[in-house]
C-alpha atoms as a PDB file:
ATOM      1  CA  UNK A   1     -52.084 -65.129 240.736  1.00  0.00           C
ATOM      2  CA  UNK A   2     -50.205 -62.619 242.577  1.00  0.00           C
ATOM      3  CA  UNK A   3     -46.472 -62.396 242.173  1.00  0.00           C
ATOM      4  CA  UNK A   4     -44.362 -62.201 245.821  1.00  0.00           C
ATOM      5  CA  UNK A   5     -41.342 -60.519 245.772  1.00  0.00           C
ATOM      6  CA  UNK A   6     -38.737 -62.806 247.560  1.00  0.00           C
ATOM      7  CA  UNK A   7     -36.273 -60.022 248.158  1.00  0.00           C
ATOM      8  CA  UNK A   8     -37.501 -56.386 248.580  1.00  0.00           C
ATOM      9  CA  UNK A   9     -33.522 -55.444 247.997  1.00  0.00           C
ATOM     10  CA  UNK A  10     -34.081 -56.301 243.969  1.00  0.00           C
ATOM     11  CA  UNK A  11     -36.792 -53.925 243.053  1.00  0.00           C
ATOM     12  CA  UNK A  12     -34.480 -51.041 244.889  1.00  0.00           C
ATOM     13  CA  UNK A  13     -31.560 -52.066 242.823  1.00  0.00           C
ATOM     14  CA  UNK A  14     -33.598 -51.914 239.571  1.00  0.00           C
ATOM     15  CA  UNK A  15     -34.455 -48.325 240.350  1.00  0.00           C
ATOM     16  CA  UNK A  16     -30.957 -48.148 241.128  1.00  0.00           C
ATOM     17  CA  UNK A  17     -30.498 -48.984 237.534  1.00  0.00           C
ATOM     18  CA  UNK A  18     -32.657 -46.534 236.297  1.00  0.00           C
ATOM     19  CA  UNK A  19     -31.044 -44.062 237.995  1.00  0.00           C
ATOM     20  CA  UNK A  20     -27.536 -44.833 236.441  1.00  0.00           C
ATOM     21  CA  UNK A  21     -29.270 -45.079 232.716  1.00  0.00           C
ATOM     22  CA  UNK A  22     -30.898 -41.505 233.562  1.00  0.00           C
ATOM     23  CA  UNK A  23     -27.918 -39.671 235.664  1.00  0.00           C
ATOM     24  CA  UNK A  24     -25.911 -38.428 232.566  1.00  0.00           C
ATOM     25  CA  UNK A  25     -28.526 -36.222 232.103  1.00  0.00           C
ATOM     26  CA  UNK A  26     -30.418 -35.737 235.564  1.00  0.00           C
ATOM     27  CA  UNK A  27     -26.235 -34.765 236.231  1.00  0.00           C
ATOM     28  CA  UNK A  28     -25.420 -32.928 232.827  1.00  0.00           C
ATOM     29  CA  UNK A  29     -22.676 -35.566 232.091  1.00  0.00           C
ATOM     30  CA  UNK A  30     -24.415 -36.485 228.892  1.00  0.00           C
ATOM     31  CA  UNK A  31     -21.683 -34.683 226.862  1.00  0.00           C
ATOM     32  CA  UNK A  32     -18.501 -36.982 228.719  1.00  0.00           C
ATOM     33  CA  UNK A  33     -18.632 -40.193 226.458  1.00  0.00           C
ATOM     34  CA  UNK A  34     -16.790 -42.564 228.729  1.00  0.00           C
ATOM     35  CA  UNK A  35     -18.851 -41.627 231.939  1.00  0.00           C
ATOM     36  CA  UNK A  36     -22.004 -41.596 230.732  1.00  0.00           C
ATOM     37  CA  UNK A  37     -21.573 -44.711 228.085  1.00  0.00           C
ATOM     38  CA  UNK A  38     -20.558 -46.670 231.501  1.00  0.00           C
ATOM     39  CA  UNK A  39     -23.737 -45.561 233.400  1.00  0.00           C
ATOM     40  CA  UNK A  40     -26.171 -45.967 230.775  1.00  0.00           C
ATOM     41  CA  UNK A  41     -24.386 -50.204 230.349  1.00  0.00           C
ATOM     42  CA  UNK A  42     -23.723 -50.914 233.439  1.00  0.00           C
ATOM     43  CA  UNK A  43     -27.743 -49.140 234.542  1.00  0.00           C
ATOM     44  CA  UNK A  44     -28.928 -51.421 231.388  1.00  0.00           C
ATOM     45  CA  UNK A  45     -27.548 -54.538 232.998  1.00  0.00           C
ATOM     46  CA  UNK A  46     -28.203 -53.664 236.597  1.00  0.00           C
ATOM     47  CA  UNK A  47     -32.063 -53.320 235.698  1.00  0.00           C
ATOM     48  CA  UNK A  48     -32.291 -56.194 233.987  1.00  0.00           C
ATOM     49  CA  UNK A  49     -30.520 -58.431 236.233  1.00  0.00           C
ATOM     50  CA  UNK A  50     -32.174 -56.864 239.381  1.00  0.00           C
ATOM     51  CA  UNK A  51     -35.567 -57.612 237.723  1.00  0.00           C
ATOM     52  CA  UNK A  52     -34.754 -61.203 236.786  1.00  0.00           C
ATOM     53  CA  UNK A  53     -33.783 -61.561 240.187  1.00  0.00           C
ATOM     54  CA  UNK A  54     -37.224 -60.025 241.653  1.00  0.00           C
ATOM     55  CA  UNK A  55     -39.164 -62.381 239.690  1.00  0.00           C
ATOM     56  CA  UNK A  56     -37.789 -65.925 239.643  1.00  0.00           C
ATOM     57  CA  UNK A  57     -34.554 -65.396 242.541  1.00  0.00           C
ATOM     58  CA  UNK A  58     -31.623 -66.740 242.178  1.00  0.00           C
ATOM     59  CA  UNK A  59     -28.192 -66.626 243.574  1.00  0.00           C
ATOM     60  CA  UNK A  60     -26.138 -65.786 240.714  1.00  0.00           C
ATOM     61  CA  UNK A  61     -27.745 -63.186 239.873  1.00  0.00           C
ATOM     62  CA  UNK A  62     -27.315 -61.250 243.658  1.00  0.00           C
ATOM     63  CA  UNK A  63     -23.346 -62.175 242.818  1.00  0.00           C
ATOM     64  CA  UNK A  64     -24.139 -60.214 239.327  1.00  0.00           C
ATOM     65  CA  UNK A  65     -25.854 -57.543 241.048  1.00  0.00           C
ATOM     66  CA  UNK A  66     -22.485 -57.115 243.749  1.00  0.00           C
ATOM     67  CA  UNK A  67     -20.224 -57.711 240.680  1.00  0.00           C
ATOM     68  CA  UNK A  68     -21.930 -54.780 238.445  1.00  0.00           C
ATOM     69  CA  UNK A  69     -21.687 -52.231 242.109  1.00  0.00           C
ATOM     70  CA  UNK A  70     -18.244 -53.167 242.403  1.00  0.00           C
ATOM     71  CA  UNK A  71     -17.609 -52.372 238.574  1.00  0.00           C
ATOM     72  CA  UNK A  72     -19.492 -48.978 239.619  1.00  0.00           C
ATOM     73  CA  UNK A  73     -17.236 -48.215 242.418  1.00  0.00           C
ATOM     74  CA  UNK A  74     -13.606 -48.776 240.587  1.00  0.00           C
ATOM     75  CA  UNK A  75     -14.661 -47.894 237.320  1.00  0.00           C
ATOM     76  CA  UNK A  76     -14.170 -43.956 237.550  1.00  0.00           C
ATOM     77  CA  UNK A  77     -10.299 -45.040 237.960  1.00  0.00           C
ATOM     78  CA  UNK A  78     -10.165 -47.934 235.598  1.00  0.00           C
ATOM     79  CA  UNK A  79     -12.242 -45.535 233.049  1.00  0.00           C
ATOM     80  CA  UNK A  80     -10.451 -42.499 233.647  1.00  0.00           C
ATOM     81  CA  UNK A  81     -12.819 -40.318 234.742  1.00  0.00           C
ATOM     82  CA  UNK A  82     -12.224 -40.028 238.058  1.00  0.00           C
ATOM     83  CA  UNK A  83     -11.735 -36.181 238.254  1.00  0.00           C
ATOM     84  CA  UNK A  84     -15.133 -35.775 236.755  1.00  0.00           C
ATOM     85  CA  UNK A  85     -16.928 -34.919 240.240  1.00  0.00           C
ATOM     86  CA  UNK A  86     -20.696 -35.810 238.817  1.00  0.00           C
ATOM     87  CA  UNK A  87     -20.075 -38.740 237.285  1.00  0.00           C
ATOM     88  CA  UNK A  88     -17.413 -40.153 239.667  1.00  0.00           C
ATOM     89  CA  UNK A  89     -19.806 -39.535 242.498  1.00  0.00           C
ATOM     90  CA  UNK A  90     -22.885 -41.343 240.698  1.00  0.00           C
ATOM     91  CA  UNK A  91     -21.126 -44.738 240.213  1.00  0.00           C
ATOM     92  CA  UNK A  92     -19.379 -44.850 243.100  1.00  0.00           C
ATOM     93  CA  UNK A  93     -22.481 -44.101 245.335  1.00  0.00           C
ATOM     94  CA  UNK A  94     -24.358 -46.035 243.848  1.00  0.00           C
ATOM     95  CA  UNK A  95     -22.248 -49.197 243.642  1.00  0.00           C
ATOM     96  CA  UNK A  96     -21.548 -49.005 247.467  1.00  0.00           C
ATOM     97  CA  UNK A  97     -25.482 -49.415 247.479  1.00  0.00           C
ATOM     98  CA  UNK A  98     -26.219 -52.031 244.934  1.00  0.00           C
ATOM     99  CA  UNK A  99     -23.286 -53.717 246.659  1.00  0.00           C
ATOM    100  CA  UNK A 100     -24.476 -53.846 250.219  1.00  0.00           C
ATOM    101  CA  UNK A 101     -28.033 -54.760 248.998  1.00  0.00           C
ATOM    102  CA  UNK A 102     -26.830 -58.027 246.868  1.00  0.00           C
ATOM    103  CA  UNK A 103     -24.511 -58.854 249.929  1.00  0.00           C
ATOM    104  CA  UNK A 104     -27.215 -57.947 252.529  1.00  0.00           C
ATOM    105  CA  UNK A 105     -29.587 -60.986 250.390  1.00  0.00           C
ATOM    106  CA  UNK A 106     -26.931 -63.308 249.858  1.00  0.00           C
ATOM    107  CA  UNK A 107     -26.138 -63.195 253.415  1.00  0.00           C
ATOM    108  CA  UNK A 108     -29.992 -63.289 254.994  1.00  0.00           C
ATOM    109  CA  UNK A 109     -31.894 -65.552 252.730  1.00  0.00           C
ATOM    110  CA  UNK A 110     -31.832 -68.576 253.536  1.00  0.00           C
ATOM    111  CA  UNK A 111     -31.386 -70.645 250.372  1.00  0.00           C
ATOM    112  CA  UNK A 112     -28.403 -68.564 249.956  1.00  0.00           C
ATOM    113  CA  UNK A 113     -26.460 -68.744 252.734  1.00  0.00           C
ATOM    114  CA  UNK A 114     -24.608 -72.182 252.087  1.00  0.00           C
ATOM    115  CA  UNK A 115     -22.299 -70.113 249.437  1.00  0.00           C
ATOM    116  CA  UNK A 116     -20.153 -69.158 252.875  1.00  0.00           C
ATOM    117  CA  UNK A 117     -20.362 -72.267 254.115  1.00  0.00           C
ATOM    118  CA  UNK A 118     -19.027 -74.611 251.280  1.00  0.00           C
ATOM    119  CA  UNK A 119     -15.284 -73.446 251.901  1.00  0.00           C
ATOM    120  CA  UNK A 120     -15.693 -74.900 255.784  1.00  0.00           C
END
C-alpha cells in the first residue's frame, strides 16, 4: 500500500534537518562546540519530528517543527555565537524556513485550521 504524503512541507523540513546535522562541516564550523553541538540537536530533532509528521500528521508536531525554527533563529544570541558569520547564518536561515513551512501547514490544512479559531 502506498504511503501519501499529507503535507509536501514535512519531507522539505526533514532535509532541512539534515542540512543543520551536516552544516558544521559542509561550513567548517565543526571545530566551534556551541554552534555546531546546536545544529547537529536541534537538525536531530527537526528530522525526526518532520518525518513523524510526514507519515502519520499531526498538529503538534507542525507547532514542534515552528518551535525548533524559532529556537534556530534566536539561538545564535541566546548561545553566544552570534558573531560567528557561518554558523549564525545557517540557523537563522534555516529557521525562517522551517518556520514559514510549519506555519504555511498549520494555516492551509484543513484539520488544522481550528487552532486560530478556538480563541474567537
Amino acid at each position: 500500500m502506498k504511503q501519501h504524503v499529507k503535507h509536501w512541507q514535512d519531507p522539505l523540513n526533514a532535509a532541512l534537518g539534515l542540512w543543520m546535522v551536516l552544516s558544521p562541516w559542509l561550513l567548517g564550523f565543526q571545530d566551534q562546540a556551541t554552534p555546531a553541538m546546536n545544529a547537529v540537536a536541534v537538525g536531530i530533532l527537526l528530522g525526526a519530528t518532520a518525518l513523524g509528521a510526514t507519515f502519520v500528521p499531526r498538529a503538534w508536531e507542525e507547532w514542534t517543527e515552528g518551535a525548533l525554527g524559532l529556537w534556530m533563529v534566536i539561538s545564535p544570541w541566546v548561545l553566544g555565537f552570534e558573531a560567528s558569520r557561518d554558523p549564525m547564518m545557517a540557523a537563522v536561515a534555516t529557521g525562517v524556513v522551517v518556520m514559514v513551512l510549519a506555519l504555511w501547514v498549520l494555516a492551509t490544512d484543513k484539520d488544522y485550521v481550528h487552532w486560530g479559531a478556538a480563541s474567537h
